[in-house]
PDB file of N, CA and C in Angstrom:
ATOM      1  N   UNK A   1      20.577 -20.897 -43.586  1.00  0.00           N
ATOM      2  CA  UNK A   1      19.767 -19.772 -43.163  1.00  0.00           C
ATOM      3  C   UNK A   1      20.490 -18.483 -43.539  1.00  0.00           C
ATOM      4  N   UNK A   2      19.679 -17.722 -43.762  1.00  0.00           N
ATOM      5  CA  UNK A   2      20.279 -16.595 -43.952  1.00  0.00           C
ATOM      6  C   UNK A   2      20.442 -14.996 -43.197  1.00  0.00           C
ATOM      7  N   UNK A   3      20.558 -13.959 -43.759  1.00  0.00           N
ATOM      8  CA  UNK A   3      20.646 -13.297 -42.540  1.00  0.00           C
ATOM      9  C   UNK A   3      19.737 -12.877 -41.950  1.00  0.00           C
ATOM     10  N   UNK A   4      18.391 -12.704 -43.014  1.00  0.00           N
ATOM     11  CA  UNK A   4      17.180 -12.165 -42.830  1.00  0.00           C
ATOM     12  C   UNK A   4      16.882 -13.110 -42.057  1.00  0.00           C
ATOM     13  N   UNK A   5      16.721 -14.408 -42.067  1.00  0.00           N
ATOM     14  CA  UNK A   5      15.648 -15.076 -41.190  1.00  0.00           C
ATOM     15  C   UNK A   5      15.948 -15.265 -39.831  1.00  0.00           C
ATOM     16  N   UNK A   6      17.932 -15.175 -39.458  1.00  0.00           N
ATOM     17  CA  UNK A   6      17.801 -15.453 -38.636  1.00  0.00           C
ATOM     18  C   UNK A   6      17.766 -14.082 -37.976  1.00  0.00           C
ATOM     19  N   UNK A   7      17.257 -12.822 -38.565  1.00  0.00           N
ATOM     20  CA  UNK A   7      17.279 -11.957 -37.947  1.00  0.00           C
ATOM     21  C   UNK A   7      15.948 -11.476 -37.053  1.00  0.00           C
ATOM     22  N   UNK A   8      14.833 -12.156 -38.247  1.00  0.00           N
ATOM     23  CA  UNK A   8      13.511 -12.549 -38.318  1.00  0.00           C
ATOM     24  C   UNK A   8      13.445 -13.378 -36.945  1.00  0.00           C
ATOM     25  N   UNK A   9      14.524 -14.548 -36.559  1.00  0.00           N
ATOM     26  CA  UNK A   9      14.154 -15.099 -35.243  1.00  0.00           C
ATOM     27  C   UNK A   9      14.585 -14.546 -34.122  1.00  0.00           C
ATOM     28  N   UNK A  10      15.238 -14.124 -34.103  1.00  0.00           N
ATOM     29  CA  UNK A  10      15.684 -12.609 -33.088  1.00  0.00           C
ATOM     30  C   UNK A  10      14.764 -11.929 -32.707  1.00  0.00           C
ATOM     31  N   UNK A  11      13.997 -11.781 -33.232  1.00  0.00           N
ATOM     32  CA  UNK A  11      13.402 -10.326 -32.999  1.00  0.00           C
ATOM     33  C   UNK A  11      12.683 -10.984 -32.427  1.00  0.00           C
ATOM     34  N   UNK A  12      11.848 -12.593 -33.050  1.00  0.00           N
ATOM     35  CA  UNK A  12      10.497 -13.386 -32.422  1.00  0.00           C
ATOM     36  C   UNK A  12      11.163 -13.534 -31.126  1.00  0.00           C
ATOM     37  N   UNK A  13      12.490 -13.558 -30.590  1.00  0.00           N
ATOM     38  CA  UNK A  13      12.720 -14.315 -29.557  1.00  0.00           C
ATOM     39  C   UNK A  13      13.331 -13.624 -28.480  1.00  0.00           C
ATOM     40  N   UNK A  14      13.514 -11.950 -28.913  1.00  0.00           N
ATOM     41  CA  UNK A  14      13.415 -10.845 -27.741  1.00  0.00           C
ATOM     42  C   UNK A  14      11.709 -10.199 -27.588  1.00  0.00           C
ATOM     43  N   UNK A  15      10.760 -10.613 -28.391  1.00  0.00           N
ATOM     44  CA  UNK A  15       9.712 -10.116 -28.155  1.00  0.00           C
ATOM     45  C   UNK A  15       8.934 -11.030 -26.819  1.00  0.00           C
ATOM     46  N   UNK A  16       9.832 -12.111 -27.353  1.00  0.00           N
ATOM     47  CA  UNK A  16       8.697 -13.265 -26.268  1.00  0.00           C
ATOM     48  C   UNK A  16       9.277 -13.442 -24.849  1.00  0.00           C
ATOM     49  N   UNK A  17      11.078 -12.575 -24.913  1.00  0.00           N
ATOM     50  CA  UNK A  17      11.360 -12.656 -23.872  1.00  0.00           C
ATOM     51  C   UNK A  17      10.455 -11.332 -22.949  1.00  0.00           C
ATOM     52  N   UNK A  18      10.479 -10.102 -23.537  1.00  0.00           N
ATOM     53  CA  UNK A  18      10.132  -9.016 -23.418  1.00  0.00           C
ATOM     54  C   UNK A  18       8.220  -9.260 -22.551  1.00  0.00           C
ATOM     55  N   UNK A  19       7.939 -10.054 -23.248  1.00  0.00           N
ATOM     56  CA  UNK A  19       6.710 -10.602 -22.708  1.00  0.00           C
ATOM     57  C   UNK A  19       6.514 -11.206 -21.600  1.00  0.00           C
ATOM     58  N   UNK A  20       7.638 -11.585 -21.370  1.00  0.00           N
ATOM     59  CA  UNK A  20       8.058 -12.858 -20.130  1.00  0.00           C
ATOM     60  C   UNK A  20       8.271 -12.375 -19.364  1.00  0.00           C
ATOM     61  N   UNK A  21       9.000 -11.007 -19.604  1.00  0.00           N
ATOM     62  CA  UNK A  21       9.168 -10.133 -18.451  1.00  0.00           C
ATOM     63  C   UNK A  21       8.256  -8.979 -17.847  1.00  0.00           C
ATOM     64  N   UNK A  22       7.536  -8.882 -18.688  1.00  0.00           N
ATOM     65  CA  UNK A  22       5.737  -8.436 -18.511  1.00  0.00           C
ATOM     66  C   UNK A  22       4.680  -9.113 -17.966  1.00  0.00           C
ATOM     67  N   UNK A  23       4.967 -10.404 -18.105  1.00  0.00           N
ATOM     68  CA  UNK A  23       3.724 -11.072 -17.586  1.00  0.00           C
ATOM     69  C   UNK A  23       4.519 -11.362 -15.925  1.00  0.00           C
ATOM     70  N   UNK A  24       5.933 -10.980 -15.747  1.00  0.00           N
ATOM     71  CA  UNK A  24       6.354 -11.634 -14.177  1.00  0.00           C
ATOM     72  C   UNK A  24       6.324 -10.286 -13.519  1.00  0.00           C
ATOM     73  N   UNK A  25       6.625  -9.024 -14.493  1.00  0.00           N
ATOM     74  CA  UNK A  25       6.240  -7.918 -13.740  1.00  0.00           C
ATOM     75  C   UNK A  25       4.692  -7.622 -13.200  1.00  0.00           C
ATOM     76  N   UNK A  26       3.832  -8.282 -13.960  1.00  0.00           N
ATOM     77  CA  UNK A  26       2.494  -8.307 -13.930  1.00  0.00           C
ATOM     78  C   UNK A  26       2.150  -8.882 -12.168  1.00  0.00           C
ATOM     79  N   UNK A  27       2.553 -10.311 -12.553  1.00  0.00           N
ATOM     80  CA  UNK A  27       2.613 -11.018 -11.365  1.00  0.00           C
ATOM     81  C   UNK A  27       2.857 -10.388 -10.130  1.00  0.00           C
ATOM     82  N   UNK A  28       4.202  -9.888 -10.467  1.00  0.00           N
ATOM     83  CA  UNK A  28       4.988  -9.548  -8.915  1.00  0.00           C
ATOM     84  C   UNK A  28       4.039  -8.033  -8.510  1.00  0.00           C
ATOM     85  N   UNK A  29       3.259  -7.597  -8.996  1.00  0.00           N
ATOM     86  CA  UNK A  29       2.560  -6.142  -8.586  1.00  0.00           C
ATOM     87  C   UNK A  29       1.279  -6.759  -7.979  1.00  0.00           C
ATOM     88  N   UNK A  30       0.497  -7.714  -8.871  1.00  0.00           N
ATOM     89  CA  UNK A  30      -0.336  -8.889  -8.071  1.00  0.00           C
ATOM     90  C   UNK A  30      -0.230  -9.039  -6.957  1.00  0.00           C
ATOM     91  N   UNK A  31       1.099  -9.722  -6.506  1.00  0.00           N
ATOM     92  CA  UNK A  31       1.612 -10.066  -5.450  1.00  0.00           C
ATOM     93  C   UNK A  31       1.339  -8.909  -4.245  1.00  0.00           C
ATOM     94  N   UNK A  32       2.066  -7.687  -5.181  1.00  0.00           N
ATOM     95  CA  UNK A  32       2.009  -6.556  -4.307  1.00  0.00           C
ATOM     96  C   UNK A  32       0.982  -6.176  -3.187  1.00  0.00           C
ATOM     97  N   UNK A  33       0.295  -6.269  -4.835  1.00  0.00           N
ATOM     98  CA  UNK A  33      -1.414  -5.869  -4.297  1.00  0.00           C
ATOM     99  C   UNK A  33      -2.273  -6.183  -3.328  1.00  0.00           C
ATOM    100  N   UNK A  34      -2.026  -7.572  -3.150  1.00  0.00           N
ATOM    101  CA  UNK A  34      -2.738  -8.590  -2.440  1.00  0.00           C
ATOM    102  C   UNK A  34      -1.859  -8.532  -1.191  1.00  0.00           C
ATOM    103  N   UNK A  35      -0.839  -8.286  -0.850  1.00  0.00           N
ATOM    104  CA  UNK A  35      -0.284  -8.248  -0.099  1.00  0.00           C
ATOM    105  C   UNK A  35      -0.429  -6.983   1.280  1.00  0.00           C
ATOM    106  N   UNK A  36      -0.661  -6.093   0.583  1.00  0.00           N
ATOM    107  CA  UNK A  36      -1.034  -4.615   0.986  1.00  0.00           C
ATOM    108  C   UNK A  36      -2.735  -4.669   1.564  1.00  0.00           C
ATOM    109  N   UNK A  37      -3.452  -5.461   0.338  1.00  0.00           N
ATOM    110  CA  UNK A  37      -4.567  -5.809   1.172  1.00  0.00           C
ATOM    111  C   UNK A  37      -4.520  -6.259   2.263  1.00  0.00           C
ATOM    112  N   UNK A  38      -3.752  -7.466   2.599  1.00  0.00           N
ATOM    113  CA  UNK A  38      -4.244  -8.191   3.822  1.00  0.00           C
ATOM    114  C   UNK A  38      -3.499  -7.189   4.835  1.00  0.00           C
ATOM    115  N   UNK A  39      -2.645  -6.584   4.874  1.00  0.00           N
ATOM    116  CA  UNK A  39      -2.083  -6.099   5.732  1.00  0.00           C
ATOM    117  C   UNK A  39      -2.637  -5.058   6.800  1.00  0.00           C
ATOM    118  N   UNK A  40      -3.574  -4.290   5.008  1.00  0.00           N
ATOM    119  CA  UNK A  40      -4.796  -3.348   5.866  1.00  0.00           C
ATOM    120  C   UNK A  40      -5.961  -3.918   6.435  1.00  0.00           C
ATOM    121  N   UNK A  41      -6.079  -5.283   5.841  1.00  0.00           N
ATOM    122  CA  UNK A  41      -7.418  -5.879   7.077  1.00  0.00           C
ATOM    123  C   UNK A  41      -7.103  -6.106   8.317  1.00  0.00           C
ATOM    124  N   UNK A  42      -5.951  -7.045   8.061  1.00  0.00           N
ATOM    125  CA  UNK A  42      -5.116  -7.175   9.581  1.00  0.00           C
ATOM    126  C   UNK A  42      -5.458  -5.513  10.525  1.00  0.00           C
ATOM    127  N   UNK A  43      -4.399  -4.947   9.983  1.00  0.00           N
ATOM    128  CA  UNK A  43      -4.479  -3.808  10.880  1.00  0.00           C
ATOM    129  C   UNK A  43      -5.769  -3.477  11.339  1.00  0.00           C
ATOM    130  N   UNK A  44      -6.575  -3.491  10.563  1.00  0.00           N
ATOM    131  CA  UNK A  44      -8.228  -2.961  10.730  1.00  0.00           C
ATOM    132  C   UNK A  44      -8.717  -4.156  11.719  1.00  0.00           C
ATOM    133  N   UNK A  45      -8.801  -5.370  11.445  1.00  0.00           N
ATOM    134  CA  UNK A  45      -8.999  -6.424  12.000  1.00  0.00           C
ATOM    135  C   UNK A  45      -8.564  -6.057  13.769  1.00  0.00           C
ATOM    136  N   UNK A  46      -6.951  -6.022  14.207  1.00  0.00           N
ATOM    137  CA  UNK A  46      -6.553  -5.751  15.157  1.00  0.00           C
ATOM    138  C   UNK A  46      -7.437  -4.304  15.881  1.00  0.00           C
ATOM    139  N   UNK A  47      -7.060  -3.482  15.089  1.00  0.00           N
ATOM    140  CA  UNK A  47      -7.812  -2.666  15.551  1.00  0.00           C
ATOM    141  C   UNK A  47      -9.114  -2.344  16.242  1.00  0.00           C
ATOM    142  N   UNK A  48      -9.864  -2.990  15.671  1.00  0.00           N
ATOM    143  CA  UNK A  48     -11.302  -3.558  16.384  1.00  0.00           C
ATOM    144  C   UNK A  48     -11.181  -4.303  17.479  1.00  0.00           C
ATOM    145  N   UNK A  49     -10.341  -5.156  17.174  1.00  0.00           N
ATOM    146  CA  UNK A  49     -10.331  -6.342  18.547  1.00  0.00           C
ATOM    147  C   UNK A  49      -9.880  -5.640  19.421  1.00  0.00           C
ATOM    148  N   UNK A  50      -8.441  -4.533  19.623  1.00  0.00           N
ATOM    149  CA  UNK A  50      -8.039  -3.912  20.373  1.00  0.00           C
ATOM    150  C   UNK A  50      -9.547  -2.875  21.227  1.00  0.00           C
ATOM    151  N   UNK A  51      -9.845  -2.477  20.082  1.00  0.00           N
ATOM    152  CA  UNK A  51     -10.903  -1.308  20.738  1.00  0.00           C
ATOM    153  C   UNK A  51     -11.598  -2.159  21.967  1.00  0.00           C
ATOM    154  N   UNK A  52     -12.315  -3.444  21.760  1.00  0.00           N
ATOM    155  CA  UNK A  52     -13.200  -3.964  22.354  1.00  0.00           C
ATOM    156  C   UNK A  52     -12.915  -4.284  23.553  1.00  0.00           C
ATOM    157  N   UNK A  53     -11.439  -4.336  23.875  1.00  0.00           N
ATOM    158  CA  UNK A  53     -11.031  -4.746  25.194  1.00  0.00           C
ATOM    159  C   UNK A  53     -10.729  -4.492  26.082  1.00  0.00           C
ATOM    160  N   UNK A  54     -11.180  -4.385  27.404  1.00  0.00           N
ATOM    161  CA  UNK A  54     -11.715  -4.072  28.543  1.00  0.00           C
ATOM    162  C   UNK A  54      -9.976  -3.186  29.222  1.00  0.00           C
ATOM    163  N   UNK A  55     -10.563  -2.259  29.544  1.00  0.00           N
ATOM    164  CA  UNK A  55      -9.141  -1.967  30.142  1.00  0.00           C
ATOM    165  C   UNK A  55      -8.131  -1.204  29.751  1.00  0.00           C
ATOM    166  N   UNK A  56      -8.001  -1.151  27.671  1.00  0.00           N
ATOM    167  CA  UNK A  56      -6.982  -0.571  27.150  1.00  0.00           C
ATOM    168  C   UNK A  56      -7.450   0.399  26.483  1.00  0.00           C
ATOM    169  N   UNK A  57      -6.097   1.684  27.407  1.00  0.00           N
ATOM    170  CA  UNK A  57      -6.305   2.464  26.793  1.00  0.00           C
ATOM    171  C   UNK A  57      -5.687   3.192  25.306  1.00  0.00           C
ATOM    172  N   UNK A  58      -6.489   3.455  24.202  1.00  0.00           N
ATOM    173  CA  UNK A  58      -6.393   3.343  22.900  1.00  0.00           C
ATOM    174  C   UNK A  58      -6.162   4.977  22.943  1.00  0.00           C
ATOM    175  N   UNK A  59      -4.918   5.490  22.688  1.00  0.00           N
ATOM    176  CA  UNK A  59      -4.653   6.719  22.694  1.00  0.00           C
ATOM    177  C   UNK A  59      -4.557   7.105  20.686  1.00  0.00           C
ATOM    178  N   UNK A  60      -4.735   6.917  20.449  1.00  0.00           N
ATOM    179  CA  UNK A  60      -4.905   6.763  19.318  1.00  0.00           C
ATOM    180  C   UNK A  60      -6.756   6.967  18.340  1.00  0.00           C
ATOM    181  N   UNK A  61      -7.631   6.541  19.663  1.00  0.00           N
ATOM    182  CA  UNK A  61      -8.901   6.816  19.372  1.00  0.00           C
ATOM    183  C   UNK A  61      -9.408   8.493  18.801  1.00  0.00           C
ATOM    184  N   UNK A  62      -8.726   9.157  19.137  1.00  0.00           N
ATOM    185  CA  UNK A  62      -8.970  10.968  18.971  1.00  0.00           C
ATOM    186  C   UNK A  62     -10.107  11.599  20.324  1.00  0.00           C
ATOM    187  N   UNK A  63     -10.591  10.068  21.271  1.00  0.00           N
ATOM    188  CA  UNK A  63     -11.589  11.096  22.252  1.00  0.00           C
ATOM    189  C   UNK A  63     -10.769  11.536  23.521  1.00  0.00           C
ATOM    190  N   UNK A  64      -9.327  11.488  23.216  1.00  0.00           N
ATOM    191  CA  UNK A  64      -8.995  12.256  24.394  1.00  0.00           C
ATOM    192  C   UNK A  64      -8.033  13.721  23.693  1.00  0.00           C
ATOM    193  N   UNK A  65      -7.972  13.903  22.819  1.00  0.00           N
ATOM    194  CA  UNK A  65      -7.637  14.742  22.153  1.00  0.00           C
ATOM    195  C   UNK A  65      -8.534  15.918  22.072  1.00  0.00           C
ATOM    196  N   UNK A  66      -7.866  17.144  22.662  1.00  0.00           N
ATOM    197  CA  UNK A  66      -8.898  18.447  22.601  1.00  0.00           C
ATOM    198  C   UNK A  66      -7.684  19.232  21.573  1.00  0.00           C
ATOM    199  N   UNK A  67      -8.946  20.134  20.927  1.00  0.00           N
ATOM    200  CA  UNK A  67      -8.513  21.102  20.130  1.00  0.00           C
ATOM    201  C   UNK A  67      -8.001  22.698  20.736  1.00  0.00           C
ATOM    202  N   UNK A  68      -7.824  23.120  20.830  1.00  0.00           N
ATOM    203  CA  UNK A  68      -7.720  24.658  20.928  1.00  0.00           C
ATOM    204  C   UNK A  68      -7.693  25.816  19.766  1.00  0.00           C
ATOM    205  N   UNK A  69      -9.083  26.318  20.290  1.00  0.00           N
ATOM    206  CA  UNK A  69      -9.935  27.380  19.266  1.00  0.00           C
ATOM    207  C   UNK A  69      -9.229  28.583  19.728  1.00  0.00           C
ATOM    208  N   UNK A  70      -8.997  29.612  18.973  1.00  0.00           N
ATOM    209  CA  UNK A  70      -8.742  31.024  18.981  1.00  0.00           C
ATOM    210  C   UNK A  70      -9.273  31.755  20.302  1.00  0.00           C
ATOM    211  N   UNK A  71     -10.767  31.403  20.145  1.00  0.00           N
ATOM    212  CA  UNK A  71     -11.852  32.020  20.965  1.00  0.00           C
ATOM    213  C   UNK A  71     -11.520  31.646  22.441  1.00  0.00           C
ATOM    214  N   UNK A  72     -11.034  30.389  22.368  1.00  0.00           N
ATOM    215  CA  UNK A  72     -10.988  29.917  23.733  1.00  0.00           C
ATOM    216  C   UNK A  72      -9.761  30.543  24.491  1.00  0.00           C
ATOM    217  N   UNK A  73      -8.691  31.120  23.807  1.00  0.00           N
ATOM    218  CA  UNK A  73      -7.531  31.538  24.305  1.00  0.00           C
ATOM    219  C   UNK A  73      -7.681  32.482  25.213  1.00  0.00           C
ATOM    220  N   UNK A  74      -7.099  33.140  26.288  1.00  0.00           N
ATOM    221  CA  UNK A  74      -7.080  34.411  27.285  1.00  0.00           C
ATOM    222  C   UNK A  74      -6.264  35.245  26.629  1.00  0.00           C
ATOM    223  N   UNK A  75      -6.665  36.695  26.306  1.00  0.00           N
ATOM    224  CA  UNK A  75      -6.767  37.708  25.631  1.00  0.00           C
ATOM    225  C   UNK A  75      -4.857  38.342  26.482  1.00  0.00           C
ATOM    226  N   UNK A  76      -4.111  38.576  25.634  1.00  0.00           N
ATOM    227  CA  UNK A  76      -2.975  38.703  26.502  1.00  0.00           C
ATOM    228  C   UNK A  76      -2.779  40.365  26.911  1.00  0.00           C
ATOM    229  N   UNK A  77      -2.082  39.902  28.345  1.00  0.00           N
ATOM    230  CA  UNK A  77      -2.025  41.019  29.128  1.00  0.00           C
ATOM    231  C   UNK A  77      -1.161  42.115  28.409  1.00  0.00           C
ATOM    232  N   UNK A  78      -1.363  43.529  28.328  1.00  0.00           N
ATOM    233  CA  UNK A  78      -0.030  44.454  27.820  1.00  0.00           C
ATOM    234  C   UNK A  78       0.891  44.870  29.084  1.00  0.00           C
TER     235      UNK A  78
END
């Protein structure tokens, strides 16, 4: 063999590694993905079930949360 060819297989045989490591980076973001999904159903999932149940209070809902408007403030004394 010579130098060309086996230089020729080199190259075939960092391209296919290069690939290998593309198709597991591919994978592992897959992974990611799907992973992140269930996590937000869960949460969402819990969340509902939590709401429904008798008794708890869900501070987190926003209906006990008041705002304070400008308008509403008392005009300060000089």
């Amino acid at each position: 063999m010579n130098f060309q060819t086996v230089s020729l297989l080199m190259n075939y045989l960092e391209i296919g590694v290069l690939l290998a490591i593309l198709f597991r980076l591919g994978r592992t973001f897959e992974l990611i993905a799907n992973t992140q999904r269930q996590l937000r159903r869960t949460i969402h999932h819990l969340g509902e079930h939590r709401a429904n149940e008798p008794g708890v209070n869900n501070a987190l809902d926003g209906s006990s949360i008041t705002l304070a408007s400008g308008s509403a403030r008392k005009p300060a004394e000089a």
